[in-house]
Each structure stands twice: as structure tokens, then as C-alpha cells.
Protein backbone atom coordinates (compact mmCIF):
# COMPACT_ATOMS: atom_id res chain seq x y z
CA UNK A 1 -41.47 9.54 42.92
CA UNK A 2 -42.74 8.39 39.99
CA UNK A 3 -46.53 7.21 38.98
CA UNK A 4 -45.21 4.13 37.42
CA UNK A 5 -46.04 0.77 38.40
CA UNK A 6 -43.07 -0.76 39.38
CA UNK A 7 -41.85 -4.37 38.72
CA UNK A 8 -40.97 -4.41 42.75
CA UNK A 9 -44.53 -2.85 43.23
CA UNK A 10 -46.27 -5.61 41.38
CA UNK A 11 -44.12 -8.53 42.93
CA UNK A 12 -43.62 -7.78 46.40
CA UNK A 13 -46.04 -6.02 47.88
CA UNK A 14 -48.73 -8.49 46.24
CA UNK A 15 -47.45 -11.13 46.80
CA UNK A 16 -47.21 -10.24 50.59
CA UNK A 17 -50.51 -8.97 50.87
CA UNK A 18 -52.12 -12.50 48.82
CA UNK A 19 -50.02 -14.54 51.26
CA UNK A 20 -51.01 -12.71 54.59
CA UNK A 21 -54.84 -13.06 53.27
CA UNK A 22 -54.42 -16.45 52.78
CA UNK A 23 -52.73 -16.75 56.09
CA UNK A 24 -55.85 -15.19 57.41
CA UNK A 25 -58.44 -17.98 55.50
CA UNK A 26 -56.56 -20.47 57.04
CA UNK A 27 -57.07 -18.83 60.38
CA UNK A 28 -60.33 -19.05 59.73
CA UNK A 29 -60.34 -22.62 58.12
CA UNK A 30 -59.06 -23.92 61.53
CA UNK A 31 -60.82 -22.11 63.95
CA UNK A 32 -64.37 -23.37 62.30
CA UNK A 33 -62.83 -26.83 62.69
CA UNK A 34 -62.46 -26.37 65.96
CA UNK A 35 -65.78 -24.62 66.94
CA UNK A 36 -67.66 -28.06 64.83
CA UNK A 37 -65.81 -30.26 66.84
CA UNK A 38 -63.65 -32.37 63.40
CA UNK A 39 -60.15 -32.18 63.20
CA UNK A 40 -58.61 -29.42 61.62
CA UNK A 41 -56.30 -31.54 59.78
CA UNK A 42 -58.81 -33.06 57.60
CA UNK A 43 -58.80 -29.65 56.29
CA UNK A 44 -55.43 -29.96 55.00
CA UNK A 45 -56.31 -32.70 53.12
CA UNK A 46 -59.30 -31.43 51.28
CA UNK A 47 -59.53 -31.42 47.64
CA UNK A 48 -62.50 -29.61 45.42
CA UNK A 49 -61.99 -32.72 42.72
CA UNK A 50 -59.84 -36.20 43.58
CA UNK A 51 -57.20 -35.02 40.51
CA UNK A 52 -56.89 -31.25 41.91
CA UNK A 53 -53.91 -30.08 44.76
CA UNK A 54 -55.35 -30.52 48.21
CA UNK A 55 -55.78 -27.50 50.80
CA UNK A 56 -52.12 -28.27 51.66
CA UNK A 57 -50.61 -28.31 48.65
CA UNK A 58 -52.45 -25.00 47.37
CA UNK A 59 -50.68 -22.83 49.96
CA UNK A 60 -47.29 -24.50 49.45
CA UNK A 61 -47.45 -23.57 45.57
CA UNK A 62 -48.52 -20.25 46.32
CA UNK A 63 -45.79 -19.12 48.75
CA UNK A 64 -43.44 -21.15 45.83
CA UNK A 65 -44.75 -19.56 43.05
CA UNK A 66 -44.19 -15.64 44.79
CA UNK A 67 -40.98 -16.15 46.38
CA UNK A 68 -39.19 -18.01 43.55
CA UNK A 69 -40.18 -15.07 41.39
CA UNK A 70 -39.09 -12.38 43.60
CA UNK A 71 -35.48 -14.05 43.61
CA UNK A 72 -35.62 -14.96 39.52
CA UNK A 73 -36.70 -11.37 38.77
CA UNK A 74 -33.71 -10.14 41.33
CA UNK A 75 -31.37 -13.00 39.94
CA UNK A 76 -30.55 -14.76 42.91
CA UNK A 77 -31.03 -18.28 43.97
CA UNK A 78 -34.18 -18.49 45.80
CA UNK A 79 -34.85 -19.67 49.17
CA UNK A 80 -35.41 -23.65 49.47
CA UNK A 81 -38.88 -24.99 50.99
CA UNK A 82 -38.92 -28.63 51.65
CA UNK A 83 -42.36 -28.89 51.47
CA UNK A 84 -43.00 -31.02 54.79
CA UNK A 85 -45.73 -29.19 56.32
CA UNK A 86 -48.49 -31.17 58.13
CA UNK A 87 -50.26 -28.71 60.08
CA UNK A 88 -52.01 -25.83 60.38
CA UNK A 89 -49.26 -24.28 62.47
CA UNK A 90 -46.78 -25.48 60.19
CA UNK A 91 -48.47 -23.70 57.25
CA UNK A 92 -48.43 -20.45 59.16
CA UNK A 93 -44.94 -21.24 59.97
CA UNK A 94 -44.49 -21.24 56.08
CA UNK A 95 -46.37 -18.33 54.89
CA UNK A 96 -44.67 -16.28 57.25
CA UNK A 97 -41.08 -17.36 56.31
CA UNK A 98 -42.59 -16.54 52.60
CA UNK A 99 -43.73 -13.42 53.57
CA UNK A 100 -40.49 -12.32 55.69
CA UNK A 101 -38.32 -13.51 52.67
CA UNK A 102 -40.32 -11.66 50.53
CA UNK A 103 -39.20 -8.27 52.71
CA UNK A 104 -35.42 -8.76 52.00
CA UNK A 105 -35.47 -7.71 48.72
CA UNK A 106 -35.54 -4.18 47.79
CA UNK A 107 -36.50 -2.30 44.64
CA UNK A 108 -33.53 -1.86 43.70
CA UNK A 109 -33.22 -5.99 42.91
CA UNK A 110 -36.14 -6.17 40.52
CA UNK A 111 -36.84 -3.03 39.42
CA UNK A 112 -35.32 -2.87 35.69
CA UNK A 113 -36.47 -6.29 35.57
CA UNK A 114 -38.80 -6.46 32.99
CA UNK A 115 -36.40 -7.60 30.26
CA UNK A 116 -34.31 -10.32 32.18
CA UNK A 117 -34.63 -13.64 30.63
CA UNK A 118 -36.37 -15.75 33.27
CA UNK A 119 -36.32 -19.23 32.84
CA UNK A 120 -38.91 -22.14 34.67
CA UNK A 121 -38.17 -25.58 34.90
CA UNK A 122 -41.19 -28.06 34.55
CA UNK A 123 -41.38 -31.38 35.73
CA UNK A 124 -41.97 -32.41 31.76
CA UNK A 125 -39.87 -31.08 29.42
CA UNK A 126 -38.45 -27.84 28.33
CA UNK A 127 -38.27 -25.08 30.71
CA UNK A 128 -40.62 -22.58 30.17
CA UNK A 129 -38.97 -18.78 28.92
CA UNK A 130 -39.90 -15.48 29.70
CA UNK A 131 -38.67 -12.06 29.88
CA UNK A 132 -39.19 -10.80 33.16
CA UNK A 133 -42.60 -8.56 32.74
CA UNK A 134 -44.62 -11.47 30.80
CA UNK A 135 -43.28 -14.06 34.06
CA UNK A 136 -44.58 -11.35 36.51
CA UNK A 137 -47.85 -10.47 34.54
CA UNK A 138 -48.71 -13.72 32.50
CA UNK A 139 -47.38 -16.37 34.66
CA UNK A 140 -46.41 -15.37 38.54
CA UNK A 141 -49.61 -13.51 39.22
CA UNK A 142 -52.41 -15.63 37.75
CA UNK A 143 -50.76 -18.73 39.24
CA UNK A 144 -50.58 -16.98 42.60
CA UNK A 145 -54.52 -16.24 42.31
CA UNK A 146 -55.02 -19.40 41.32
CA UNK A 147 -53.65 -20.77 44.53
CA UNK A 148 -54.95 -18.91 46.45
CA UNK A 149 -58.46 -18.42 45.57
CA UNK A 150 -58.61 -22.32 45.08
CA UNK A 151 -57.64 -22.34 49.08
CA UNK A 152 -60.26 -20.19 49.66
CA UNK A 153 -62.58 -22.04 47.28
CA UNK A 154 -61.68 -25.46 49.01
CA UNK A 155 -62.43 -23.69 52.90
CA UNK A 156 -65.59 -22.43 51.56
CA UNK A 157 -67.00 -25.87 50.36
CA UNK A 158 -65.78 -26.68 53.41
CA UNK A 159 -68.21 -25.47 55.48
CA UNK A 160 -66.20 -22.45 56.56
CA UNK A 161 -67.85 -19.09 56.53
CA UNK A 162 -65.67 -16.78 54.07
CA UNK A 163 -66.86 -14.66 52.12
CA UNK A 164 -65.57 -12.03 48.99
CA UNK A 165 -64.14 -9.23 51.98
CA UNK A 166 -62.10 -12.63 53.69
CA UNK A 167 -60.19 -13.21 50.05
CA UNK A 168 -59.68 -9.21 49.94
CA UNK A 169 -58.82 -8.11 53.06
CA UNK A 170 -55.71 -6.37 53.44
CA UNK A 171 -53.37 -7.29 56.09
């Protein structure tokens, strides 16, 4: 086996492991709901600013953002979320289908990857063009960080007790 990094390395496996930490925040998030005595929901709906994503939103882009690359890097049409989730268990509901989707794709899929013209549609104009190591390195992983460490950022102000080892923990 080789010492290189592959491109399957660097999608799938962390993008599983980011998604089954933030699973774990979110386990977390609700059970400190529950032990204050609030609803859990309002959770869901919390923002850090009134123009940023809320809770909810954070952890739908982030299983988005991973999955939809792991399927443009294969070339395959990725799996569809509708985006309806309301609830805690919902979420987890989500990040698991995310991560279990993640699973079915095999190194043989992406790796070779790196050159494959990926393209991005935005909501605003041209799509946005990559070949496939820049989308993995200067577009899929920061955005998936972002996500994610906003969730954790948005828990934390929160009230919930996280800390650095709750955003790292491997699962």
C-alpha cells in the first residue's frame, strides 16, 4: 500500500468522521436541553448572528456539502435530501443516512479523481469550476469545517458544555 494520501482518503473517511462528531455535539446539544428544562427545539433554531444559517441549517449543509462531493468526485448523481428536518431525531436521522451513503463508495470511484472537472451550481450565477483536487482541498473541506464548527460554535453559546476534545473526538 502506498503512503499517499488518497483522494478517497481525504473525502470519505473525513467526511464520516466530521459528520459522526457532529452527530455527537448534537447529542450533547439536546441532552443539556433536556437536563435545563427548555425545549430542545429552540436549539434548532439558534443562530450566532440574525443573517447567519441557524443550528438546523448548519448540519443540513454539512452532510450536503460531503456527500454531494463524494458522488461529483465519483461522477454519479448524488443522493437527494429534501431538507425537511425539524428535530433533533430527524437530524440524526440525516447524518446517519449521510454517513451510510458516504460508505457505498469505494476507492476505486474517486481515487484518480483529482483532475475531473467538477462543476457547482450557485443559487446566483455561474457555476463555480474546479478540477477535482482544488473542490476537495479548497472548497469541500473548508466548507465542511465551516459547518460544522459553526454547529459547535452555536451549541457552545448555547449554554452547552463542549469543549475542543467534543469537536475532535473520533467516532
Amino acid at each position: 500500500m502506498s503512503d499517499a494520501l488518497s483522494m478517497y482518503q481525504a473525502t470519505v473517511p473525513v467526511g464520516q468522521r466530521a459528520l459522526r462528531n457532529l452527530r455527537q455535539l448534537l447529542v450533547k446539544g439536546e441532552a443539556h436541553a433536556q437536563a435545563q428544562g427548555f425545549d430542545a427545539g429552540v436549539l434548532l433554531q439558534t443562530r450566532l448572528y440574525p443573517d447567519m444559517f441557524p443550528l438546523l441549517r448548519q448540519v443540513q449543509i454539512a452532510t450536503d456539502g460531503v456527500k454531494n462531493a463524494a458522488a461529483r468526485l465519483a461522477g454519479v448523481e448524488a443522493l437527494k435530501f429534501e431538507d425537511d428536518e425539524t428535530t433533533f431525531a430527524e437530524l440524526y436521522a440525516r447524518l446517519d443516512r449521510a454517513i451510510d451513503y458516504l460508505g457505498t463508495f469505494t476507492a476505486a470511484q474517486i481515487d484518480g479523481s483529482e483532475g475531473r472537472a467538477i462543476s457547482v451550481p450557485r443559487r446566483n450565477g455561474e457555476p463555480l469550476s474546479f478540477d477535482g483536487r482544488t473542490y476537495l482541498l479548497a472548497f469541500v473541506t473548508p466548507n465542511l469545517y465551516f459547518h460544522v464548527a459553526t454547529a459547535y460554535a452555536i451549541l457552545r453559546h448555547a449554554g452547552v458544555p463542549l469543549g475542543k476534545a467534543d469537536f475532535l473526538a473520533g467516532s
